[in-house]
Protein backbone atom coordinates (compact mmCIF):
# COMPACT_ATOMS: atom_id res chain seq x y z
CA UNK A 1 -40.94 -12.93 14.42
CA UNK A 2 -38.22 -13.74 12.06
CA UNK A 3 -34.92 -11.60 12.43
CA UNK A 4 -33.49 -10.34 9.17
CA UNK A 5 -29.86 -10.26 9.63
CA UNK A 6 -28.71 -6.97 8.11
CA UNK A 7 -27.02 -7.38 4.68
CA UNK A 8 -22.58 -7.09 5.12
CA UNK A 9 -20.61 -4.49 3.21
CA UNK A 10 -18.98 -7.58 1.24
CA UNK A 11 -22.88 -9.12 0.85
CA UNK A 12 -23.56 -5.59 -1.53
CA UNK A 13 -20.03 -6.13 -3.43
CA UNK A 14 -19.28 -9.08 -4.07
CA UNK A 15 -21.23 -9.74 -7.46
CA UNK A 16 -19.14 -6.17 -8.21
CA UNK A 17 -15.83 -8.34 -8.46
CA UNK A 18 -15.72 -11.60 -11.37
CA UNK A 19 -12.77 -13.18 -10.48
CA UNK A 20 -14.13 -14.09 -6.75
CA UNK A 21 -16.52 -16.45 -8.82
CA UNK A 22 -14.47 -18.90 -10.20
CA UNK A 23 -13.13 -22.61 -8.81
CA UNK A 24 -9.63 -23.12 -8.05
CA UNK A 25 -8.46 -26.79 -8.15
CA UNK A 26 -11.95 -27.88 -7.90
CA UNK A 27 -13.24 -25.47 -5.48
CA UNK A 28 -14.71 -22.30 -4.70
CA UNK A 29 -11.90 -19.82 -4.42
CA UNK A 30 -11.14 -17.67 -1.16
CA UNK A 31 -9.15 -15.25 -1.89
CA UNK A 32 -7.43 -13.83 1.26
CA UNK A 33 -3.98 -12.55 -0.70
CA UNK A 34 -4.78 -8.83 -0.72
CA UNK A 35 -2.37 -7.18 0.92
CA UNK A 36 -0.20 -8.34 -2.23
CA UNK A 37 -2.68 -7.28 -4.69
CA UNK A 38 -7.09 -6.18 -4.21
CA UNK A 39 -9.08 -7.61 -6.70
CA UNK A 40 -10.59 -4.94 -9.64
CA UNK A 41 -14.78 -4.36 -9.58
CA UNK A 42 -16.35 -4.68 -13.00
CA UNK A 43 -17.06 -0.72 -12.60
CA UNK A 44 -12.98 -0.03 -12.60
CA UNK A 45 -12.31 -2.94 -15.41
CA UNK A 46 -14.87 -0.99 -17.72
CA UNK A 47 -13.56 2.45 -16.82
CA UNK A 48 -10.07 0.69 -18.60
CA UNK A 49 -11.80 -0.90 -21.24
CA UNK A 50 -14.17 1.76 -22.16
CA UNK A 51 -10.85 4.12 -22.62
CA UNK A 52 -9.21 1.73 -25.28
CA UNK A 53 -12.61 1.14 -26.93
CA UNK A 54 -13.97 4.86 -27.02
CA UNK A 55 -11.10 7.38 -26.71
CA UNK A 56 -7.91 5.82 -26.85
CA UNK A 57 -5.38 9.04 -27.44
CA UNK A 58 -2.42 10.58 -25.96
CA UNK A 59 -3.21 13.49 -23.73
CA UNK A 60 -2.18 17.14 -22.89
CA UNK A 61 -1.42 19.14 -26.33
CA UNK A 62 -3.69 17.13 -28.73
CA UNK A 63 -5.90 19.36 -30.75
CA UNK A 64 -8.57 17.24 -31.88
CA UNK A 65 -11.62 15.58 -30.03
CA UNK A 66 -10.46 12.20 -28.50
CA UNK A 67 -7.27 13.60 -26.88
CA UNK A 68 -9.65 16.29 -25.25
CA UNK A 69 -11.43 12.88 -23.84
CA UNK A 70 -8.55 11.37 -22.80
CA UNK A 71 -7.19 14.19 -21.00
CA UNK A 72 -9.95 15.51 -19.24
CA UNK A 73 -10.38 11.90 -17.88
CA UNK A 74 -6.23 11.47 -16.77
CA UNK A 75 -6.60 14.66 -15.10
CA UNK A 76 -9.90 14.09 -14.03
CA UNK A 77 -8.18 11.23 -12.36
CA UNK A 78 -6.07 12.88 -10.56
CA UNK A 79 -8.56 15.66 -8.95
CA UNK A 80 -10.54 12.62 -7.64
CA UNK A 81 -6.85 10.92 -6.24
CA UNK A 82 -6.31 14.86 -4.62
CA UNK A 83 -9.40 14.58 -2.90
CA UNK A 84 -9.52 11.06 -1.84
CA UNK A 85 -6.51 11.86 0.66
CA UNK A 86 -7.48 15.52 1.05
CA UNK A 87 -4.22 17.00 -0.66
CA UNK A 88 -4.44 21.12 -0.38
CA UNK A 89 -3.68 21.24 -4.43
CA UNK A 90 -4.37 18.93 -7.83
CA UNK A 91 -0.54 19.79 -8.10
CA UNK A 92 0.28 17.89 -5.29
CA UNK A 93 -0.46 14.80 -6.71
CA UNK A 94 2.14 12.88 -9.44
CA UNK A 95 1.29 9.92 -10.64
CA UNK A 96 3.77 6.79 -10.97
CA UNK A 97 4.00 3.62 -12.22
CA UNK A 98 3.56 1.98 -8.00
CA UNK A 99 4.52 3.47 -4.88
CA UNK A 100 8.23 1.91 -5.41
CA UNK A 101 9.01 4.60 -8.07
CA UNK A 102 7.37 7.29 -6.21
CA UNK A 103 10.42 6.21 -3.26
CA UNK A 104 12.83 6.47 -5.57
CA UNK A 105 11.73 9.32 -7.42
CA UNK A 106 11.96 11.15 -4.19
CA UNK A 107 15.02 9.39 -2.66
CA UNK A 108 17.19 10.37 -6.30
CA UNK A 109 15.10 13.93 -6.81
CA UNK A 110 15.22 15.43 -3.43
CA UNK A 111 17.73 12.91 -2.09
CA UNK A 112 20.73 13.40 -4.14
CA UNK A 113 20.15 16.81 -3.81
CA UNK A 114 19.78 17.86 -0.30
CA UNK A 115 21.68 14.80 1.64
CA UNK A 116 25.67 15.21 2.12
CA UNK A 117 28.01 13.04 4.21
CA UNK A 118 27.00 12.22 7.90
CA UNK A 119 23.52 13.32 7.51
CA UNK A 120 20.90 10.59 8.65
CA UNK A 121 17.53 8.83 7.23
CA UNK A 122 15.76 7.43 9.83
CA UNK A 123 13.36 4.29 8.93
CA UNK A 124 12.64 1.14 10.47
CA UNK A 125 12.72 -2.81 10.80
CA UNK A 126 9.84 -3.10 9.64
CA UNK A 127 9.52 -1.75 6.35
CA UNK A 128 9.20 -2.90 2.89
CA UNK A 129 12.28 -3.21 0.75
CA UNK A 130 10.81 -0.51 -1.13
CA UNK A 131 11.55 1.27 1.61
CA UNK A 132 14.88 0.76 2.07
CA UNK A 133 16.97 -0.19 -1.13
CA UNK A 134 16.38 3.20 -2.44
CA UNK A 135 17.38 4.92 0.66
CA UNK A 136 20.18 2.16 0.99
CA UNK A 137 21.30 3.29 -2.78
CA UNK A 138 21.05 7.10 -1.92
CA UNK A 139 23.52 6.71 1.56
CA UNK A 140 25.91 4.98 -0.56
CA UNK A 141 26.07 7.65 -3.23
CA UNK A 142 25.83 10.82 -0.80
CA UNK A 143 27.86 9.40 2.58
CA UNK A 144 24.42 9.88 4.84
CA UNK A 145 23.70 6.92 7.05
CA UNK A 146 20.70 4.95 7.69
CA UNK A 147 19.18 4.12 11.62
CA UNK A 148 16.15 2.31 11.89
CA UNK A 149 13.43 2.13 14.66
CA UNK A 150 13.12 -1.39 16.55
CA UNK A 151 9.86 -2.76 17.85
CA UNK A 152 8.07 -2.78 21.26
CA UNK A 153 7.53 -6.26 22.62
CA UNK A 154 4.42 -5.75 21.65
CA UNK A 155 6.18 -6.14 18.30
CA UNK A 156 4.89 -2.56 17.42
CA UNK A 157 6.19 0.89 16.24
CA UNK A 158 9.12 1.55 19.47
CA UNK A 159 8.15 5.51 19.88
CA UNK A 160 10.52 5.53 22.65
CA UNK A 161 13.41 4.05 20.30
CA UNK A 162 12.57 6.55 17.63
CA UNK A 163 12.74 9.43 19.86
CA UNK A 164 16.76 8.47 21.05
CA UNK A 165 17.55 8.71 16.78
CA UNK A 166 16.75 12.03 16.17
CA UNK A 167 19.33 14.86 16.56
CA UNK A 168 20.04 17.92 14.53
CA UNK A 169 21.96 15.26 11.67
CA UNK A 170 18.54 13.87 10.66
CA UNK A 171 17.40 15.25 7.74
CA UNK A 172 14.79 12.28 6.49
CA UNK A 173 12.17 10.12 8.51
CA UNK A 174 10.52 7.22 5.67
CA UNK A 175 8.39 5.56 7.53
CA UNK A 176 5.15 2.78 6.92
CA UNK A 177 2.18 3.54 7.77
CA UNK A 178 0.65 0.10 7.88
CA UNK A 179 3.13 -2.83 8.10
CA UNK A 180 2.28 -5.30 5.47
CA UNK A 181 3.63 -8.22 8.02
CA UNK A 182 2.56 -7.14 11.64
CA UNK A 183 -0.05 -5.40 11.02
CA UNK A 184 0.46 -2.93 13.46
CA UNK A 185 -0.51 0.48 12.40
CA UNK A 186 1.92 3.31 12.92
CA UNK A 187 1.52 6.92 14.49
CA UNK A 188 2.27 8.64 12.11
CA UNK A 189 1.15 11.95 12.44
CA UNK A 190 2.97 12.31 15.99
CA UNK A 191 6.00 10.80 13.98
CA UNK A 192 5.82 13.88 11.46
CA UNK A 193 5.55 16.48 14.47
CA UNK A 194 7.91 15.52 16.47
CA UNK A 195 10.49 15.06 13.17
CA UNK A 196 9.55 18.36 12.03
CA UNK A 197 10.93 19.72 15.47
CA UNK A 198 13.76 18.31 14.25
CA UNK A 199 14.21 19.58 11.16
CA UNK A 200 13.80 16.42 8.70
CA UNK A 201 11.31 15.75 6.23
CA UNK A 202 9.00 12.69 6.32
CA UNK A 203 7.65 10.13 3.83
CA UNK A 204 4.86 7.81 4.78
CA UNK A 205 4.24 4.65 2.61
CA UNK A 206 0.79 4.44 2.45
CA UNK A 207 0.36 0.99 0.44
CA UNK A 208 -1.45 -1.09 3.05
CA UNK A 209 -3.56 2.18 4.62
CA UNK A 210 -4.98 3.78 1.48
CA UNK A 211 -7.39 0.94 0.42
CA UNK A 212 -8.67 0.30 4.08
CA UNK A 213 -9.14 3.70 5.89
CA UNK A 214 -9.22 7.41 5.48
CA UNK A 215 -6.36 8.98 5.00
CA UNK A 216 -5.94 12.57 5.30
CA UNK A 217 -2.54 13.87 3.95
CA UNK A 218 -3.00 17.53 5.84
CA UNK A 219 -4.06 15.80 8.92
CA UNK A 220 -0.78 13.89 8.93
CA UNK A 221 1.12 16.55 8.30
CA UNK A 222 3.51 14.49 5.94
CA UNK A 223 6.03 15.99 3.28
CA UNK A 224 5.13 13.19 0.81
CA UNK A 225 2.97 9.61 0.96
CA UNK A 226 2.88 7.69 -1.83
CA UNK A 227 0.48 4.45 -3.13
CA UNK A 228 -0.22 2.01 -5.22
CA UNK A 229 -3.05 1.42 -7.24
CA UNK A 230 -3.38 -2.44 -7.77
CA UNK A 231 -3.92 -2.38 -3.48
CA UNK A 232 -6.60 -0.40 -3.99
CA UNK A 233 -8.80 -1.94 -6.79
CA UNK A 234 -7.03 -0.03 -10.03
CA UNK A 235 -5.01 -1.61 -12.35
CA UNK A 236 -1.60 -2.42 -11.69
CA UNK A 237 1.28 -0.05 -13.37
CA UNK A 238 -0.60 2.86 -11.10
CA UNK A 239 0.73 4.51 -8.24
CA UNK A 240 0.68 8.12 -6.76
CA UNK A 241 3.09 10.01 -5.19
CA UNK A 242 1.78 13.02 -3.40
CA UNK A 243 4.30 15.62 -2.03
CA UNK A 244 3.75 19.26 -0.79
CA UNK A 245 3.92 21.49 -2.92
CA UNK A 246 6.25 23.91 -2.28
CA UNK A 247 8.92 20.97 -1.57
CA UNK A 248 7.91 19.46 -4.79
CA UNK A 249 7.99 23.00 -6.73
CA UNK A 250 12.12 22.89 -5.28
CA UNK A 251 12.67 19.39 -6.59
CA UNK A 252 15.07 19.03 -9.57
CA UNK A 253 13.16 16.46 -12.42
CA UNK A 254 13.48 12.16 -11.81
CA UNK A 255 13.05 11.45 -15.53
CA UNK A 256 13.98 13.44 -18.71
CA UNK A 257 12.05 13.38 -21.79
CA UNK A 258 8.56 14.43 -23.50
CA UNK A 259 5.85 16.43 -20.97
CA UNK A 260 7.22 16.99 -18.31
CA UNK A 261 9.43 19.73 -20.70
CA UNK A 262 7.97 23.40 -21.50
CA UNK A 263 10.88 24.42 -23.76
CA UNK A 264 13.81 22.15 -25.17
CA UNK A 265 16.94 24.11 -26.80
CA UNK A 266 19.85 22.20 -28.00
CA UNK A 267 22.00 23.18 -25.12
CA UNK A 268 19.34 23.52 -22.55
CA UNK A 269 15.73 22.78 -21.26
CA UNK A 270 13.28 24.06 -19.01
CA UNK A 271 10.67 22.14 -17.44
CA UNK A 272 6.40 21.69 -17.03
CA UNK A 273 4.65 23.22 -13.80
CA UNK A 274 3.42 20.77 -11.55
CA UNK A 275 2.89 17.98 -11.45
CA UNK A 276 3.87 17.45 -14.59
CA UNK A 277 7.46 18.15 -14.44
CA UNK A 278 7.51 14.63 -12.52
CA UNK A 279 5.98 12.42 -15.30
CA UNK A 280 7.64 11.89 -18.13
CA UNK A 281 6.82 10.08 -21.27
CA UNK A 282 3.61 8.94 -22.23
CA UNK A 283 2.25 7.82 -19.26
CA UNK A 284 -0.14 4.85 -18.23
CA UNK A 285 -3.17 7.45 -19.33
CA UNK A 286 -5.91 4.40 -18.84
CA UNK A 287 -4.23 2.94 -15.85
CA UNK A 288 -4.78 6.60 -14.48
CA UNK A 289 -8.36 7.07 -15.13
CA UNK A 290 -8.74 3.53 -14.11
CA UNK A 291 -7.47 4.46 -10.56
CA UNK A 292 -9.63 7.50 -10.76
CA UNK A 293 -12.88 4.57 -11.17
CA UNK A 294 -11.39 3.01 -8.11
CA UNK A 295 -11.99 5.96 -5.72
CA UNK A 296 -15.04 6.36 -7.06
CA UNK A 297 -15.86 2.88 -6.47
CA UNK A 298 -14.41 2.84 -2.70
CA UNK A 299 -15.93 6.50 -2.51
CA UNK A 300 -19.33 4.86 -3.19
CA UNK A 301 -18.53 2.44 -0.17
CA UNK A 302 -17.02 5.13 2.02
CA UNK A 303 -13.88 4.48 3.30
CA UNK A 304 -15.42 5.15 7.30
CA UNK A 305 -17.41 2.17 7.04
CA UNK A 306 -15.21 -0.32 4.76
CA UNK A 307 -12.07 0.39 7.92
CA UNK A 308 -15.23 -0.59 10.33
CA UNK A 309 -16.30 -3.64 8.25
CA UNK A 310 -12.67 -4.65 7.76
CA UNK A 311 -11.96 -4.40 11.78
CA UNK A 312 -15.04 -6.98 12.43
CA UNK A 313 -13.87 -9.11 9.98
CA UNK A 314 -9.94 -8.79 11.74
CA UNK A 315 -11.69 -9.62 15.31
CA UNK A 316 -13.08 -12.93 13.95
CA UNK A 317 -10.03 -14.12 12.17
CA UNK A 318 -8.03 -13.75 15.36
CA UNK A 319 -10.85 -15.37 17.17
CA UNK A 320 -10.55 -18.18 15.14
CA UNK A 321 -6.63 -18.42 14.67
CA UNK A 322 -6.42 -17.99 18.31
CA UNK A 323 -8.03 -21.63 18.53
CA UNK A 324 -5.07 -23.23 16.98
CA UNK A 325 -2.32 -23.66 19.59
CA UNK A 326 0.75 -24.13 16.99
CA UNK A 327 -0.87 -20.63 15.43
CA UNK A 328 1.26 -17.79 16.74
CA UNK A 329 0.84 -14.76 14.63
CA UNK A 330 3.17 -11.48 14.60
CA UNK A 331 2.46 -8.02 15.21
CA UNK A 332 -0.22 -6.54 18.31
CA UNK A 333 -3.51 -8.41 18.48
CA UNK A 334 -6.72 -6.47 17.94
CA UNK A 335 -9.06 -5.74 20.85
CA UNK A 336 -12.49 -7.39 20.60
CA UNK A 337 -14.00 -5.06 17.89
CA UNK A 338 -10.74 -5.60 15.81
CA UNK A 339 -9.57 -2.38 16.19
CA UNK A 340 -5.95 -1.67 16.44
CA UNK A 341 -4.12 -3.22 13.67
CA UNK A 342 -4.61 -4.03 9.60
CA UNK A 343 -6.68 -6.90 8.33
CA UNK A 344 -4.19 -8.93 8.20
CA UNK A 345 -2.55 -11.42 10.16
CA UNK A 346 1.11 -13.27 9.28
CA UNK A 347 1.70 -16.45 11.44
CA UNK A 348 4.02 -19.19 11.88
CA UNK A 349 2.65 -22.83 12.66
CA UNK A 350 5.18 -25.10 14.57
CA UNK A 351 7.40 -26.54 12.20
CA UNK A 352 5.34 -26.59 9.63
CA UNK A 353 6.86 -24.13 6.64
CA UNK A 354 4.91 -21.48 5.55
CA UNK A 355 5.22 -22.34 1.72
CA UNK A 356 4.07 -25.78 2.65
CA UNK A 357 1.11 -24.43 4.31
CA UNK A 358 -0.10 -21.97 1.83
CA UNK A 359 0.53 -24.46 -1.18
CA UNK A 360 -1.64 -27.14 0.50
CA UNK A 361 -4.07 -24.29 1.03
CA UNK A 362 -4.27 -23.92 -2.86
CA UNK A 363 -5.56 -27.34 -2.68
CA UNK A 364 -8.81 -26.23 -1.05
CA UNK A 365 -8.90 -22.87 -3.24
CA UNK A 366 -7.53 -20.78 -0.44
CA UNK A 367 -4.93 -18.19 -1.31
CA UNK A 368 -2.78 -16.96 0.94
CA UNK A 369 0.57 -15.62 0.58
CA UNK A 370 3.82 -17.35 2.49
CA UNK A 371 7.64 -16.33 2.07
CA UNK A 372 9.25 -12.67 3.51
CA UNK A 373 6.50 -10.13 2.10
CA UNK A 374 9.40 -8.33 0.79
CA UNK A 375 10.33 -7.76 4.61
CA UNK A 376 13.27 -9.79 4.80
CA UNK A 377 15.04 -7.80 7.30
CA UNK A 378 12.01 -7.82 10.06
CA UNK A 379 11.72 -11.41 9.73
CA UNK A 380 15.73 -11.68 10.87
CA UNK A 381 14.81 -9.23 13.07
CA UNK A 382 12.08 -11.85 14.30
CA UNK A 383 13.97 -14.78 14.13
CA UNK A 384 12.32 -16.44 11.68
CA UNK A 385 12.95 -17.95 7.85
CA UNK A 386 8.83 -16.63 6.43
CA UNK A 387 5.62 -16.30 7.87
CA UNK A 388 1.83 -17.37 5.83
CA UNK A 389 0.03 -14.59 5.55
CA UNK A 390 -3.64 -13.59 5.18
CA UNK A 391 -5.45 -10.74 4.47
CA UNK A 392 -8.65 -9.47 4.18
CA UNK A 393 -10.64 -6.66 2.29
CA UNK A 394 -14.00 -5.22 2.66
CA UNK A 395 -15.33 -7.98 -0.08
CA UNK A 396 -14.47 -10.85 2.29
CA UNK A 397 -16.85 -12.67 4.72
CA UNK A 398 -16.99 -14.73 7.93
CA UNK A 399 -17.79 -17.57 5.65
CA UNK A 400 -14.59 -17.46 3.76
CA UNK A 401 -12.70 -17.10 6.67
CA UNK A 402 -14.34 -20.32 8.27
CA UNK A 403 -13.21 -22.15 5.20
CA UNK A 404 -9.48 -21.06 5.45
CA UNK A 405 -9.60 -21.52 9.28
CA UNK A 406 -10.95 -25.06 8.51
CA UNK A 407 -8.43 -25.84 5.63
CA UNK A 408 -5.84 -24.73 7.97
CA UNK A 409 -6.34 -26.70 10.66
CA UNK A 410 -6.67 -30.08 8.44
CA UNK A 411 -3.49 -29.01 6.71
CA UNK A 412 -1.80 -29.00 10.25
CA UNK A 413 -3.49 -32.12 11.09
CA UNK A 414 -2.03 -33.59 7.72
CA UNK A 415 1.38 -32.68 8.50
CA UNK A 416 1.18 -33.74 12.32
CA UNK A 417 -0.09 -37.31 11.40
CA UNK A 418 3.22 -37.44 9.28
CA UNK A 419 5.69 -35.44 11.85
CA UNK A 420 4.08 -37.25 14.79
């Protein structure tokens, strides 16, 4: 009897995504560079289109029939973003232009107006830069001061570390969820209980953990998490910042201007209700309803079983990198079903450079990212000048993987018939 091997997750998508079918220098491309950026479906790229062909209008205050369109679908958009991390209220939700202004518009909002001199905003090595400029920016203008968590030698999340920071001065934990360079995934919900025993608020950045698992905002328990929508198969120019409510209703306005006002006097204004007193201007009103496709699109997936598909696809890369001795990759390994870290993996190879690596790469149509990952800091904090870095989504196979593992290891060849 012939065994029909059960159709993949990425087997049922793939033809959902045209850029994936394209060569690159001559050959098929493998695209492995998601952690920077997912690629869009066709179903979210019409949801755009269809907006600027159909009902292209402003929304919220238009009286006639295609700014009814246009807002029922931005709001729409943001009941479907509410549910998609279970946030208790529609109001919870602001949308911004990435996750980096959703930072800032917290670090300058509730920042500036709650931190004084000697208080302390606790983060970590690991972050972004998102993730630390704007608090870096914030200390300097209100005298607080930052700490930051180290790592395990497991190069993970040091609870232990964490727990010796807090005291009564720390008013603000920002924390990643999922490190874009190790991988590692952060506890984050026992880092928002045991902070909140302390006093301080906490902000998760959510970036790399949104597209790949549930997430489940009251389950964290965090005071804000924020996103962005080009990670997660929108547009870019699309991010989300969800805060509770109550700390967002006490929150003096980021930005000044048209909607998020309800009256304007010459000498005075008073502002929207939530969420709209945090989004000012026009905003990106397609890019919104876009993102609003994209759940609906990962929805129709299920975000259960794209994590699960994502962890046996981690599991085989590390299989397979793990047969290169001059391969040593950062961050905890997974166990054998993959589970315990992202689906991603950022290595260094001898003395070959990273940019060396992933440019020869482009050769075969592989695309991986090499550099800092706009962690510059951990990668001191590691010793070392970049890393390569791949990463997967729920549209990528073994196959592809056996192609970069294979392009890799002639690459190293290449350079160790030169080096000696």
């Amino acid at each position: 009897m012939t065994c029909i091997q059960e159709k993949t997750i990425a087997d049922k998508v793939r033809a959902d995504f045209p850029l994936l079918h394209q060569e690159v220098n001559d050959k098929p491309l493998v695209y492995l560079d998601n952690a920077a950026t997912s690629q869009k479906p066709q179903f979210v790229i019409n949801a755009l289109r269809h907006y600027y062909q159909e009902y292209n209008s402003n929304v919220h205050r238009g009286a006639h029939t295609l700014s009814g369109k246009a807002t029922d679908a931005y709001e729409g958009a943001r009941d479907k973003v509410a549910k998609f991390v279970n946030a208790a209220s529609r109001q919870e939700i602001v949308f911004t232009r990435n996750a980096t202004e959703a930072i800032n518009l917290v670090a300058y909002s509730w920042g500036m107006d709650n931190l004084q001199p000697g208080d302390e905003i606790i983060t970590t090595v690991m972050e972004h830069h998102s993730n630390i400029v704007p608090w870096q920016l914030i200390a300097q203008k209100t005298g607080a001061v930052l700490k930051f968590v180290e790592l395990t030698a497991e190069q993970t999340f040091d609870f232990a570390h964490f727990k010796t920071l807090l005291s009564p001065k720390t008013k603000l934990v920002s924390v990643v969820h999922v490190s874009n360079t190790l991988g590692c995934i952060n506890p984050v919900a026992e880092i928002c209980a045991l902070a909140h025993q302390h006093g301080a608020k906490v902000l998760i950045d959510a970036c790399q953990s949104v597209p790949h698992m549930p997430i489940d905002v009251q389950q964290i328990g965090c005071d804000w998490l924020v996103a962005s929508g080009h990670k997660m198969c929108a547009p870019t120019g699309i991010g989300f910042l969800y805060g509770k409510q109550e700390i967002l209703e006490s929150m003096p306005p980021f930005l000044g201007g048209g909607e998020m006002i309800a009256e304007v006097f010459l000498d005075h204004s008073t502002y929207g209700e939530l969420p709209h007193k945090f989004e000012a201007g026009t905003p990106a009103i397609g890019e919104a309803i876009a993102l609003g496709a994209a759940v609906d699109y990962l929805n129709s997936i299920g975000m259960e079983q794209i994590h699960a598909y994502e962890a046996e696809l981690t599991a085989y890369l590390f299989q397979q990198l793990d047969k290169i001795p001059q391969i040593k990759i950062y961050g905890p390994h997974p166990n054998f079903k993959g589970e315990g870290r992202a689906a991603l993996a950022a290595f260094t190879a001898g003395e070959v450079h990273a940019n060396d690596l992933a440019t020869l790469l482009d050769q075969e149509g592989v695309a991986i990212r090499s550099g800092h990952h706009c962690t510059q800091p951990l990668h001191r904090y590691l010793g070392i000048p970049a890393t390569a870095r791949v990463s997967l989504s729920f549209y990528n196979t073994r196959e592809e993987i056996d192609i970069f593992i294979k392009s890799l290891q002639d690459t190293l060849d290449f350079f160790h018939s030169i080096l000696g």
